[in-house]
Protein backbone atom coordinates (compact mmCIF):
# COMPACT_ATOMS: atom_id res chain seq x y z
CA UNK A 1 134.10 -25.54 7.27
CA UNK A 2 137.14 -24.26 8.82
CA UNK A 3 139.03 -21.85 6.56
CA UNK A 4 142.01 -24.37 6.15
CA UNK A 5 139.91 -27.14 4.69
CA UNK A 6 138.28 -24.77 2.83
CA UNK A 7 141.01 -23.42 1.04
CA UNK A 8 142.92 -26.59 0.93
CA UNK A 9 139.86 -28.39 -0.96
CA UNK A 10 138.68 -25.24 -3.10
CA UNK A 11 142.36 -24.81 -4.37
CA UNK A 12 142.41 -28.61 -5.15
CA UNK A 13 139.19 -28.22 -7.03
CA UNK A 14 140.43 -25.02 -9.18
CA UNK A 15 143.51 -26.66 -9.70
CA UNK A 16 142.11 -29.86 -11.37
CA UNK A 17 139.86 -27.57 -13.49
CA UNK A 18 141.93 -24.77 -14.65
CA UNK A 19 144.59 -27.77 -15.83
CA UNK A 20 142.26 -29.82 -17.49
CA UNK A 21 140.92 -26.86 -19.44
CA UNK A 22 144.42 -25.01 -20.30
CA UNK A 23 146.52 -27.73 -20.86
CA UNK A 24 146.56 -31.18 -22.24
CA UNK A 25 149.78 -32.25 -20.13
CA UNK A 26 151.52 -31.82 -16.91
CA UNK A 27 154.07 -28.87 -16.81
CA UNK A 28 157.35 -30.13 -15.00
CA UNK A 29 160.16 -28.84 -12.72
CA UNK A 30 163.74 -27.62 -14.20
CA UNK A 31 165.89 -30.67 -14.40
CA UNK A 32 168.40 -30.27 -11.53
CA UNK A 33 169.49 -33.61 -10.23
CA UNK A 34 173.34 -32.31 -11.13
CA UNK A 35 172.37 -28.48 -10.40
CA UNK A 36 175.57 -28.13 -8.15
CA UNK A 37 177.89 -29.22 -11.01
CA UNK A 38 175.92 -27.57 -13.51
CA UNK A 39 176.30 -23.94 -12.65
CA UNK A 40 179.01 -21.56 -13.24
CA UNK A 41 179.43 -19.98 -10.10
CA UNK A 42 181.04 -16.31 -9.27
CA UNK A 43 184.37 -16.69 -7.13
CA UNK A 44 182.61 -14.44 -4.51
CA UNK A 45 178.88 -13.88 -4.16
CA UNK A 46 177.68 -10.92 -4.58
CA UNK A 47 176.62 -8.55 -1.46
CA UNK A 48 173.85 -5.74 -0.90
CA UNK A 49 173.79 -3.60 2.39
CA UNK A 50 172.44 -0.27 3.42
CA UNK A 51 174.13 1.40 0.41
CA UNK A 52 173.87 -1.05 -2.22
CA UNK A 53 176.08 -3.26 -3.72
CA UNK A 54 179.76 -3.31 -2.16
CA UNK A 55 183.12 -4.33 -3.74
CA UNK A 56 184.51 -7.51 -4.18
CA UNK A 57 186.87 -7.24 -1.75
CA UNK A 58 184.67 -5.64 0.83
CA UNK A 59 182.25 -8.57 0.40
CA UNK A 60 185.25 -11.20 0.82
CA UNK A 61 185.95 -9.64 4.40
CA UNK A 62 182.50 -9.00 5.56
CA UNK A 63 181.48 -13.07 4.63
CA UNK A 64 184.63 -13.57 6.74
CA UNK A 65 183.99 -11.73 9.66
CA UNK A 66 180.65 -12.98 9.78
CA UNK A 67 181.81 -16.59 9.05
CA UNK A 68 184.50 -16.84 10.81
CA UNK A 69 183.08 -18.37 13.80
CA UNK A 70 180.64 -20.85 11.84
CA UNK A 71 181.15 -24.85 12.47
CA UNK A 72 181.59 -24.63 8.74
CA UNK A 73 184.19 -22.99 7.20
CA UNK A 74 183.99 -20.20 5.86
CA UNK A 75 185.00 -21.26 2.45
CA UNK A 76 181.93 -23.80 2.55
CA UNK A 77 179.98 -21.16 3.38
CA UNK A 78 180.87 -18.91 0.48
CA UNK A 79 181.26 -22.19 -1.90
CA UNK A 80 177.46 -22.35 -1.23
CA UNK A 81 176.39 -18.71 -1.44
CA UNK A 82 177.88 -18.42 -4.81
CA UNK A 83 176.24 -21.65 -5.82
CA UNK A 84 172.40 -20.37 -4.74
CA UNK A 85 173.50 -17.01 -6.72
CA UNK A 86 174.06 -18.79 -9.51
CA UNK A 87 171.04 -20.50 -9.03
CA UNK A 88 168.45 -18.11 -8.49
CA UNK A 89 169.82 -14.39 -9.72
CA UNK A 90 169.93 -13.03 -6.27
CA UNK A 91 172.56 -11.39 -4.18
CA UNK A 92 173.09 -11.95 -0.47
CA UNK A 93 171.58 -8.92 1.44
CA UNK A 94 173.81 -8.10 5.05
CA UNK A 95 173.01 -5.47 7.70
CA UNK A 96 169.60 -7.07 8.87
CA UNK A 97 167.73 -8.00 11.99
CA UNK A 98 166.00 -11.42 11.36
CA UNK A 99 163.13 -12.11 14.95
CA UNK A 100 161.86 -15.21 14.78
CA UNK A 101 158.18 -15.80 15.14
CA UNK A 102 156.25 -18.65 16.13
CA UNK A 103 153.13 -19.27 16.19
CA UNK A 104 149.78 -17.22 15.68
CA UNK A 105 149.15 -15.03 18.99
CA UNK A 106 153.57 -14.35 19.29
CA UNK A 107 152.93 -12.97 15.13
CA UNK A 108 150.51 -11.26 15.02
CA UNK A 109 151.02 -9.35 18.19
CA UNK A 110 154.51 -8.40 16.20
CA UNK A 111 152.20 -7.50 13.35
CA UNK A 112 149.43 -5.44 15.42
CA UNK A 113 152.53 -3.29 17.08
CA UNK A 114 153.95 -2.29 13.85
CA UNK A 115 150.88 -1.46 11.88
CA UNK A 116 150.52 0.35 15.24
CA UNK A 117 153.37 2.27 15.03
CA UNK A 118 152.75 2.97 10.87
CA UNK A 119 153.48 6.41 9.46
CA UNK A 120 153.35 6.10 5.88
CA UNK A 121 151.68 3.10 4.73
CA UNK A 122 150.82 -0.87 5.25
CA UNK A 123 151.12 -3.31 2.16
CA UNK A 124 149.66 -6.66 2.85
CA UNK A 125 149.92 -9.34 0.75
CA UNK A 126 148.06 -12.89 2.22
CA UNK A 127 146.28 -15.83 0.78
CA UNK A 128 143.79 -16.03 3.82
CA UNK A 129 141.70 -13.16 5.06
CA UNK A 130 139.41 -14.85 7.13
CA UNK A 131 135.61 -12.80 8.58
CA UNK A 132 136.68 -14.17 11.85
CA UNK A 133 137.57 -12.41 15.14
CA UNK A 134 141.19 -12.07 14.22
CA UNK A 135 140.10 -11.19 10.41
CA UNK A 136 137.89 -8.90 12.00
CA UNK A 137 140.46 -7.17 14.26
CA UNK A 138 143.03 -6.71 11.78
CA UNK A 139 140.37 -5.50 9.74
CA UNK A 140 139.41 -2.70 11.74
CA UNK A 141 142.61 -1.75 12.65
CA UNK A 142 143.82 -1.35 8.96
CA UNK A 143 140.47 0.68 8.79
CA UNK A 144 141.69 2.87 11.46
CA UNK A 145 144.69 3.35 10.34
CA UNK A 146 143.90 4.36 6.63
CA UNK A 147 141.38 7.04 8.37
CA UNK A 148 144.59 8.05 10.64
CA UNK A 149 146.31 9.09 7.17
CA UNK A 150 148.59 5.78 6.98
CA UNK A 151 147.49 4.55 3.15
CA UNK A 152 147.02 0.69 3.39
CA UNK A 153 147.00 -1.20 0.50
CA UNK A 154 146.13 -5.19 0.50
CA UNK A 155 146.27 -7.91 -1.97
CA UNK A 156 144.57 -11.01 -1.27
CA UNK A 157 144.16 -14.51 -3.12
CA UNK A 158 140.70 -15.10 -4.87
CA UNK A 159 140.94 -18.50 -4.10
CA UNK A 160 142.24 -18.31 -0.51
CA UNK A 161 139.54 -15.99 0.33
CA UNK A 162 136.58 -17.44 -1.71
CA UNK A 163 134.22 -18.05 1.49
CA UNK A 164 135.05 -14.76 3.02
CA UNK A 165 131.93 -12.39 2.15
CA UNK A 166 132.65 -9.34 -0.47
CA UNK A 167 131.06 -6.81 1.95
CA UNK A 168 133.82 -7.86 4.35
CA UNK A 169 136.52 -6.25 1.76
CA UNK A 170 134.13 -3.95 0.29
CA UNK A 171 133.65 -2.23 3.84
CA UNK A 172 137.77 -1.86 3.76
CA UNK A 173 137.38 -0.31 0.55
CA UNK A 174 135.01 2.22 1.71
CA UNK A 175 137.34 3.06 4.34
CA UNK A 176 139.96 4.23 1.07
CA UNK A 177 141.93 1.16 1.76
CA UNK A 178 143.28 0.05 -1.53
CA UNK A 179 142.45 -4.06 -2.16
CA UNK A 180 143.52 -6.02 -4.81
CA UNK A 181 142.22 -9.35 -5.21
CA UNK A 182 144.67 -11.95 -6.78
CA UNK A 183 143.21 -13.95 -10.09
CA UNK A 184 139.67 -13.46 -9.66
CA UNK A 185 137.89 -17.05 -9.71
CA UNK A 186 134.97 -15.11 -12.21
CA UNK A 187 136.68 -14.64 -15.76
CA UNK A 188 134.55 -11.47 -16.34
CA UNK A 189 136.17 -9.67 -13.29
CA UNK A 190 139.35 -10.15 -14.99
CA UNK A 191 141.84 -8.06 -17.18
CA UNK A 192 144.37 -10.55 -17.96
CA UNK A 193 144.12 -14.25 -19.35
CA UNK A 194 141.75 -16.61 -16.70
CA UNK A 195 144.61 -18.67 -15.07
CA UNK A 196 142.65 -20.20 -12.08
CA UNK A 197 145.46 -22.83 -11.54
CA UNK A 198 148.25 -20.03 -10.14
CA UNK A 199 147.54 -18.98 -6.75
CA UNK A 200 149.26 -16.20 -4.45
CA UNK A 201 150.41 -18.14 -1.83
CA UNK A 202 152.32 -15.41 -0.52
CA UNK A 203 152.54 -13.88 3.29
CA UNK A 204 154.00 -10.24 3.42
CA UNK A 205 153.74 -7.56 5.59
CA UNK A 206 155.65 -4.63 5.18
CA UNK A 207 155.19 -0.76 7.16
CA UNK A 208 156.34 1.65 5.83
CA UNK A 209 159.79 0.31 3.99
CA UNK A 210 161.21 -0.11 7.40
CA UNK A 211 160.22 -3.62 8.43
CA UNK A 212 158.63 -6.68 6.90
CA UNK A 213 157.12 -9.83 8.04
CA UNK A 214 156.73 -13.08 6.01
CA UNK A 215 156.12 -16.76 6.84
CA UNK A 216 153.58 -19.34 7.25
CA UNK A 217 150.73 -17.42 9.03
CA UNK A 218 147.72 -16.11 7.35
CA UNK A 219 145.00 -13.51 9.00
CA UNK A 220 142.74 -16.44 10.45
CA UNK A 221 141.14 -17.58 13.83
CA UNK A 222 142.99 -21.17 13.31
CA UNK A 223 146.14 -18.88 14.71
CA UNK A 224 144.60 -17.19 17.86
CA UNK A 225 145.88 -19.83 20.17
CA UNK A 226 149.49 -21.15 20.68
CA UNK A 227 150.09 -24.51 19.21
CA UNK A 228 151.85 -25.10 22.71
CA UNK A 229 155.51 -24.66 21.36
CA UNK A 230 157.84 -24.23 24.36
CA UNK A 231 154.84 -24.61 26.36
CA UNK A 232 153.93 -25.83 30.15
CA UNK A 233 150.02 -25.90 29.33
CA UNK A 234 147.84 -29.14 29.97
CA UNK A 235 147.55 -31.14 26.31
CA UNK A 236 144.01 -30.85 26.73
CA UNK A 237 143.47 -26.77 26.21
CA UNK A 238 142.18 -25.57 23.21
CA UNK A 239 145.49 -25.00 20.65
CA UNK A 240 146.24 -23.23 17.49
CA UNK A 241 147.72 -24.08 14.42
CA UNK A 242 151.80 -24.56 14.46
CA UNK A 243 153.60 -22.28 12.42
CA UNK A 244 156.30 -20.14 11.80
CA UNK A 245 157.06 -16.44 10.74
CA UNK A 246 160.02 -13.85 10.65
CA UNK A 247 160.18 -10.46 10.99
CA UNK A 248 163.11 -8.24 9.03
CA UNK A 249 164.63 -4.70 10.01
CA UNK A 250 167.20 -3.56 7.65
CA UNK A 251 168.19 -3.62 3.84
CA UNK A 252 166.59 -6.82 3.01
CA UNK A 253 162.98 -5.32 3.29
CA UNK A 254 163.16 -3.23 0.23
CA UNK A 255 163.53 -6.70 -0.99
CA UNK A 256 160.25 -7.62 -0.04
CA UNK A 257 158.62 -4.47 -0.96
CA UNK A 258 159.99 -5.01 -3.93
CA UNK A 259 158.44 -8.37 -4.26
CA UNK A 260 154.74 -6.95 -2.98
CA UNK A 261 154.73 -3.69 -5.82
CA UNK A 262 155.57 -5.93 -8.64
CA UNK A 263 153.20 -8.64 -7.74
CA UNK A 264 150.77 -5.45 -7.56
CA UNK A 265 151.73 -4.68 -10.92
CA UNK A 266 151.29 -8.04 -12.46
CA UNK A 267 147.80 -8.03 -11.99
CA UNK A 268 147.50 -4.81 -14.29
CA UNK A 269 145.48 -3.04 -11.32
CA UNK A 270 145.26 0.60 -10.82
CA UNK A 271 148.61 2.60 -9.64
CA UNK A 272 149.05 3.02 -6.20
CA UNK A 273 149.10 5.98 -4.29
CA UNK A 274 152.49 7.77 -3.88
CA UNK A 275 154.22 6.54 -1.11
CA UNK A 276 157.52 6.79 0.70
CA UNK A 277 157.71 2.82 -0.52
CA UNK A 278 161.84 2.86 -0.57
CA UNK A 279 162.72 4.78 2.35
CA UNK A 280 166.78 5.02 3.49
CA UNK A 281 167.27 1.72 5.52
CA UNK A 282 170.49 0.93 7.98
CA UNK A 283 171.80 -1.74 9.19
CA UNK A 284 169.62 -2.80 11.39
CA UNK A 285 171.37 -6.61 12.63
CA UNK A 286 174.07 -8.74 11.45
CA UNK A 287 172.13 -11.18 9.52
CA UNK A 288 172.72 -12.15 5.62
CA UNK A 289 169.95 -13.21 4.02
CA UNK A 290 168.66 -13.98 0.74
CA UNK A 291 165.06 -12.79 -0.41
CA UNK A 292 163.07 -15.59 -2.50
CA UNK A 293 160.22 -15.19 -4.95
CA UNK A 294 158.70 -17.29 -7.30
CA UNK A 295 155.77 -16.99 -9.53
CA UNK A 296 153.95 -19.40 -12.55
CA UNK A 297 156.07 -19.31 -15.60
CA UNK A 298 159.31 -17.95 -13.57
CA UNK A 299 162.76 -19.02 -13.11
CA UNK A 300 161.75 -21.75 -10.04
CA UNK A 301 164.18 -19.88 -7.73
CA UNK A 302 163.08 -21.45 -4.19
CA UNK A 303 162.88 -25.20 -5.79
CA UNK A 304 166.58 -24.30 -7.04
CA UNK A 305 167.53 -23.11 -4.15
CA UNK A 306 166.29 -26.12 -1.73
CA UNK A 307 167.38 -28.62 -4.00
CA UNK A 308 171.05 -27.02 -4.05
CA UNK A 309 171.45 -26.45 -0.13
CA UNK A 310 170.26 -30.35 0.30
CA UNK A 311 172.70 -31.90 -2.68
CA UNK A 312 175.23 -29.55 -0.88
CA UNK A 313 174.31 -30.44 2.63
CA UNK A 314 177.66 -31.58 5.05
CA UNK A 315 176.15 -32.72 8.33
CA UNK A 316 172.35 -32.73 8.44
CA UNK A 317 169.18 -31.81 6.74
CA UNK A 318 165.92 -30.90 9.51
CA UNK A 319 162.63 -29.83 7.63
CA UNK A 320 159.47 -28.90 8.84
CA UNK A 321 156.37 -28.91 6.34
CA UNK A 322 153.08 -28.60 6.24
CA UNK A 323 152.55 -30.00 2.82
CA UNK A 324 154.98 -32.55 1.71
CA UNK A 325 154.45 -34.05 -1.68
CA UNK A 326 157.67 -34.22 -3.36
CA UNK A 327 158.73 -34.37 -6.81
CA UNK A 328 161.03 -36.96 -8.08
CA UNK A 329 164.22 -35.14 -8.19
CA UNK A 330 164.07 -33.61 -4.26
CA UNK A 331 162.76 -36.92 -2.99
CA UNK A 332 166.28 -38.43 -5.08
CA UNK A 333 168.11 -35.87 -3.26
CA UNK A 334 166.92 -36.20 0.04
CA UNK A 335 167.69 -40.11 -0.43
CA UNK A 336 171.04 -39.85 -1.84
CA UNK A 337 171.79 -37.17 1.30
CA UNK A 338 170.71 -40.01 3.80
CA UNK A 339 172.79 -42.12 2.10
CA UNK A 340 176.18 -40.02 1.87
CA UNK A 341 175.51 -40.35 5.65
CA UNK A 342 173.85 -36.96 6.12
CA UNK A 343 171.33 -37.06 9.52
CA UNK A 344 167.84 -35.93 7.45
CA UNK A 345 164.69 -35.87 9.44
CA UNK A 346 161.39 -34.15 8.63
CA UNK A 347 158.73 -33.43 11.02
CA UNK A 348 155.36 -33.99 9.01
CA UNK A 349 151.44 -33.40 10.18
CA UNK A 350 150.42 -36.20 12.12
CA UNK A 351 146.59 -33.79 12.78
CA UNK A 352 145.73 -32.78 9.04
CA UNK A 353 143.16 -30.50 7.98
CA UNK A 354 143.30 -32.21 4.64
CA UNK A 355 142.81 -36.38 4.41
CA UNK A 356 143.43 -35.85 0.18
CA UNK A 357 147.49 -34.05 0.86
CA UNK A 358 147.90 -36.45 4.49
CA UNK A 359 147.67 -39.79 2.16
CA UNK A 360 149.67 -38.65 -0.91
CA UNK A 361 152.14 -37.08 1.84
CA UNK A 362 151.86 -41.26 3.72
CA UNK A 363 152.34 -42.57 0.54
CA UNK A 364 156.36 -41.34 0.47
CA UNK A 365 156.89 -43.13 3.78
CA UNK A 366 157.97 -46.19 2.52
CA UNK A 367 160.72 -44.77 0.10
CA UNK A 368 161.99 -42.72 2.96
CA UNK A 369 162.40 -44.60 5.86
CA UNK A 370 163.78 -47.72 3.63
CA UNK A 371 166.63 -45.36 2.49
CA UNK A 372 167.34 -43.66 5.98
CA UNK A 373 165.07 -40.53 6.27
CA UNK A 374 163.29 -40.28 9.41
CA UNK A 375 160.37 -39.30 9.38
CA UNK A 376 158.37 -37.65 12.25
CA UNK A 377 154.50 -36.68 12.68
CA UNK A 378 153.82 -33.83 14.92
CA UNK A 379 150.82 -34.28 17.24
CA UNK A 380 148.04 -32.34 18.82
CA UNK A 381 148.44 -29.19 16.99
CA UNK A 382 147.95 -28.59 13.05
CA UNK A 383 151.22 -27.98 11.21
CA UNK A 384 151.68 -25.16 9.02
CA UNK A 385 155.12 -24.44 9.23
CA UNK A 386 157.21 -24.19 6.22
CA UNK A 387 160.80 -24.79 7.06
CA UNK A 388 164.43 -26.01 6.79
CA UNK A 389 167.68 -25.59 8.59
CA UNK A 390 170.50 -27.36 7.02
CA UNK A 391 173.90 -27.65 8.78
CA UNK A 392 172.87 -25.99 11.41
CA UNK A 393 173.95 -23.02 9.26
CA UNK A 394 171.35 -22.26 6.28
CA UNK A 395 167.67 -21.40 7.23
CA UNK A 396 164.86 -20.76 5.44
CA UNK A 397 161.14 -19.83 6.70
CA UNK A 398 158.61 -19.09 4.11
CA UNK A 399 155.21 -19.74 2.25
CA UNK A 400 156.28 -22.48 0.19
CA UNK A 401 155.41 -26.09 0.52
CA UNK A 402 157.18 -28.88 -0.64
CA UNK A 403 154.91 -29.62 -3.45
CA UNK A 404 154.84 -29.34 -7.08
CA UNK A 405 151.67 -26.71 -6.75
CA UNK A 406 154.16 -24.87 -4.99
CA UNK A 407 156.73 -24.71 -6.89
CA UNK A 408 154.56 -24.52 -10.33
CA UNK A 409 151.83 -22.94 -9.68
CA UNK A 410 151.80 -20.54 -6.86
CA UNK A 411 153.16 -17.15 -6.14
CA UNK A 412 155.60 -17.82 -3.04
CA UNK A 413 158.54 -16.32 -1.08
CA UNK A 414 160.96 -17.55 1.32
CA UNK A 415 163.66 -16.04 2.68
CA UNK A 416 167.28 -17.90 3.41
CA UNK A 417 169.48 -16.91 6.34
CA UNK A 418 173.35 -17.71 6.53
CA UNK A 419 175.29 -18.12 9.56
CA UNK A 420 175.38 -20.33 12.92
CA UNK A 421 173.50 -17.72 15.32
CA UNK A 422 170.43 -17.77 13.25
CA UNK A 423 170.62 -22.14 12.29
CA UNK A 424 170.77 -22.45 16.00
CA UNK A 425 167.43 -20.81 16.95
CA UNK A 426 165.92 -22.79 13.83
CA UNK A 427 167.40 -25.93 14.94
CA UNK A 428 166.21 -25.34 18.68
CA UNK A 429 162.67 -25.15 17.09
CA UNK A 430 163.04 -28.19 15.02
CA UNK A 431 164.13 -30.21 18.18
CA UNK A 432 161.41 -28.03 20.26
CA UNK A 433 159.27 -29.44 17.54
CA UNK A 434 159.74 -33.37 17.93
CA UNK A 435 158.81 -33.26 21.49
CA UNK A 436 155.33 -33.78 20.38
CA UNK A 437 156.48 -35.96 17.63
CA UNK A 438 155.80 -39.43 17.22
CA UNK A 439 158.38 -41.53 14.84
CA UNK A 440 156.88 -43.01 12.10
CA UNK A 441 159.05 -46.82 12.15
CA UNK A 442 159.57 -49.46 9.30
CA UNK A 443 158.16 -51.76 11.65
CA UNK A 444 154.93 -49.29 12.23
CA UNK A 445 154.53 -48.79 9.03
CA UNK A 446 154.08 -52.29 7.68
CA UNK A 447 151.18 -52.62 9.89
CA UNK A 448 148.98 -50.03 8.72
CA UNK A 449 145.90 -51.23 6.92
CA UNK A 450 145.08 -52.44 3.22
CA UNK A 451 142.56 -49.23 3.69
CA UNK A 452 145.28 -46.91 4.19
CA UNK A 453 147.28 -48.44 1.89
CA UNK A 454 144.46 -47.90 -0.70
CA UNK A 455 144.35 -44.27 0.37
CA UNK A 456 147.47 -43.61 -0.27
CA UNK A 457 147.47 -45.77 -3.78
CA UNK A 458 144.71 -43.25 -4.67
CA UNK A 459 146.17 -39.59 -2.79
CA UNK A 460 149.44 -40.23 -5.33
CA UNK A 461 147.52 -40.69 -8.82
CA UNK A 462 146.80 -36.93 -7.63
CA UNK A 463 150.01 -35.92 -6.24
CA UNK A 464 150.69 -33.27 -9.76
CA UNK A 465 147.48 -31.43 -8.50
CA UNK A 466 148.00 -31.34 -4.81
């Protein structure tokens, strides 16, 4: 079974189990259908660099300089950015270098050269580590390296990486690579409470505190092929799974080391080994970002943060997703965008490597396109891709779905991007992106059969677990 399908129905299978025996109801999202006029915003948000936190009025002319040449105004700009910190806790991060990465061969090529290049150490955090031939090359190059002297230390998802053999990680181990694996599945191979249900969804990379990588792509042989993104090739070659990754240089990746050590932490496993973890970063780029995590039981910081930028949204809302089953109060937003007149279009799988998601996903269509969403399925390639650009000027690329297991029950991060430079390369993907899209019509739609219809009847009395 290939490893998508595999962890697609396994985590399905957990999910529905570990609710039905821990709790007698569904848990549900923060109410934030008025989040906007809800918060209390700061005047100015509050900005990290290189040297940590700067004044007020430093931060005022920085956002300005870097703003200054946006299609928005600046004031939007900063009207918004106070809004998410009031929403989710975290400051905007400025100094950094923000590539992005698309598909499998153009990532992990970035992510082969700097393990490469590793001094120090290599912390990996993914919820696929497949015993495939690009599992097995990253494998034996973290092997190599730990031997070199560079300490690597992994975590990986139980669940994600439940049909990968144990002597695959064990012979890492033996090497003196550090592995941690995520919520064991067994209950007697855990320390804490058995919480099968929450999932690490999460995709880090970082070497040696001076760069980081996070996104869509997991260490699997669904991503040695280009999905034929800004391609020339024939429509009949062999193609890989459509995704999306970024790599960071600068300030911002102490964020996500950050994110990787506590997450280590959490799961009450041994220390590490000292490390140079927090090394002196400088500004690396001219990018301000804003680093995203959420966990189970945690302050829904990404779902905040999405369903503020789209109630906020001026101009047009573009979303690419691999998993799109939305809760009530982001579908309500996304309608009442499309009808303030906002352009919103999201590019959905039209190949799925799971029927039980692609009908409860189908079964939104008719709400959407009767209230002005277009909606778009992307064809030949499987899409994996988690991500948004919204007036052309806030980005995001990240684990997270569009789901309620997403936002509930999994560990994710995501990481937003301010400013024009940065919303235009997402944007050029997004319209790269619907060259092998096919619009999904009213008129189409109604003529799909009582089967389907059926299908997706059934997909949504699941959507909760999905």
């Amino acid at each position: 079974m290939e490893s998508k399908v595999r962890y697609v129905w396994i985590t399905h299978v957990v999910g529905m189990v570990g609710i039905g025996l821990l709790s007698t109801a569904c848990a549900a999202l923060p109410e934030v259908r008025n989040l906007s006029s809800s918060l209390a915003a700061p005047a100015n948000p509050t900005v990290t660099n290189a040297h940590g936190t700067i004044s007020t009025n430093q931060s005022k002319s920085l956002l300005a300089q870097r703003w200054a040449n946006s299609h928005l105004s600046a004031a939007t700009m900063t009207a918004l950015a106070a809004l998410e910190e009031a929403a989710t806790g975290s400051p905007l991060i400025a100094g950094n270098k923000v590539t992005l990465l698309y598909d499998g061969p153009q990532t992990m090529a970035a992510m082969v050269a700097a393990i490469t290049a590793a001094k120090d150490h290599i912390n990996l955090e993914t919820y696929i580590f497949d015993q495939d031939e690009i599992g097995l090359r990253f494998a034996n190059l973290l092997i190599a390296r730990q031997r070199d002297g560079v300490q690597v230390n992994i975590i990986y998802d139980s669940v994600g990486t439940i049909g990968t053999p144990q002597a695959f990680f064990d012979n890492m181990r033996n090497a003196g690579i550090h592995l941690l694996a995520f919520n064991p599945v067994n209950p007697l191979k855990l320390i804490g409470p058995w919480e099968p249900n929450n999932r690490d969804h999460r995709k880090i990379l970082v070497v040696d505190g001076m760069v980081a990588f996070t996104g869509g792509v997991n260490i699997s042989s669904t991503y040695a092929n280009s999905s034929l993104f800004r391609s020339k090739a024939r429509r009949d070659v062999k193609v890989g799974w459509r995704d999306t990754h970024i790599k960071i240089e600068g300030p911002a990746v102490a964020a996500l080391q950050g994110i990787f050590l506590n997450n280590w932490a959490s799961q009450k496993a041994p220390d590490l080994p000292d490390s140079n973890f927090f090394p002196p970063l400088k500004t690396a780029g001219d990018k301000i970002v804003r680093v995203l995590a959420s966990e189970p039981g945690g302050d829904y910081d990404i779902y905040k943060a999405y369903v503020l930028a789209i109630q906020e949204s001026k101009e047009n809302i573009h979303i690419t997703c691999a998993y799109f089953v939305p809760d009530a109060q982001i579908l309500q937003a996304l309608i009442d965008a499309a009808h303030r007149g906002i352009d919103v279009k999201i590019i959905l799988p039209g190949v799925t490597d799971s029927g039980l998601i692609h009908h409860a996903t189908r079964s939104y269509y008719s709400e959407m396109l009767t209230n002005g969403i277009k909606v778009y399925q992307l064809q030949i390639a499987v899409l994996h891709a988690k991500t948004a650009v919204i007036d052309k000027a806030w980005g995001t690329v990240g684990s997270t779905n569009i789901d309620t297991r997403s936002f509930m029950h999994n560990s994710e991060i995501n990481v937003v991007v301010y400013g024009d430079e940065f919303g235009l390369a997402m944007e050029n993907a997004f319209a790269e992106d619907l060259r092998y899209s096919e619009q999904m019509t009213e008129e189409k739609w109604r003529q799909r059969s009582f089967m389907e219809k059926l299908k997706e009847w059934a997909a949504r009395r699941f959507e909760y677990w999905l």
